[in-house]
Protein backbone atom coordinates (compact mmCIF):
# COMPACT_ATOMS: atom_id res chain seq x y z
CA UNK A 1 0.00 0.00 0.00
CA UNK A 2 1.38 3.46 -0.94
CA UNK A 3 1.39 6.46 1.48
CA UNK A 4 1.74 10.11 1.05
CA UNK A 5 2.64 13.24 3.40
CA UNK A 6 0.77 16.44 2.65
CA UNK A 7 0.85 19.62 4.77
CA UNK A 8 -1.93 20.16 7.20
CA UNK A 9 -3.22 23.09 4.89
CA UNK A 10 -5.70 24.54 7.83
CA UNK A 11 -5.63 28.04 8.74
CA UNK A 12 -5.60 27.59 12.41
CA UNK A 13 -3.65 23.81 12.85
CA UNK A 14 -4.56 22.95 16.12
CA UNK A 15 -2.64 20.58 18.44
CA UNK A 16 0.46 20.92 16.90
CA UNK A 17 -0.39 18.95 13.60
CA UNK A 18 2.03 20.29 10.57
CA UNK A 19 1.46 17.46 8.51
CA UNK A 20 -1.31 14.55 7.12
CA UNK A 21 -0.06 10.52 6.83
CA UNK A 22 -2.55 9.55 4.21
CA UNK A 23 -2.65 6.10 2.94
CA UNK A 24 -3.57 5.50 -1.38
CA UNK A 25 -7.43 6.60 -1.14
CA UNK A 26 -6.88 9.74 0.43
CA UNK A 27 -7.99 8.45 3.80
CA UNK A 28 -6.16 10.60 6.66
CA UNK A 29 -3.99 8.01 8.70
CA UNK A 30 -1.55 10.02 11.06
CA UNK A 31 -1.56 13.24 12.40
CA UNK A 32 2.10 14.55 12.43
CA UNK A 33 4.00 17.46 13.96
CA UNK A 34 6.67 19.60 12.87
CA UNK A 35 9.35 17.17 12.77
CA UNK A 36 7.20 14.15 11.98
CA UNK A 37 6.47 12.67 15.78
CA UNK A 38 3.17 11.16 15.47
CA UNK A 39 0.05 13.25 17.68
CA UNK A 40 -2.66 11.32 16.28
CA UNK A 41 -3.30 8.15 14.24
């Protein structure tokens, strides 16, 4: 299964989230900071 990165693109990020783990439908599958540390998955 192929994965992507894409930056959180929110005006107001909240918690810290910089980035979006999304697997090959789109579907959102991490949350990731800054550096990439996971927040959320």
């Amino acid at each position: 299964m192929e994965y992507s990165i894409q930056k959180d693109r929110g005006n107001k990020p909240h918690g810290g989230s910089a980035w979006k783990h999304r697997d090959s439908k789109g579907k959102r599958k991490a949350t990731l900071d800054d550096t990439g540390k996971i927040l959320r998955d």
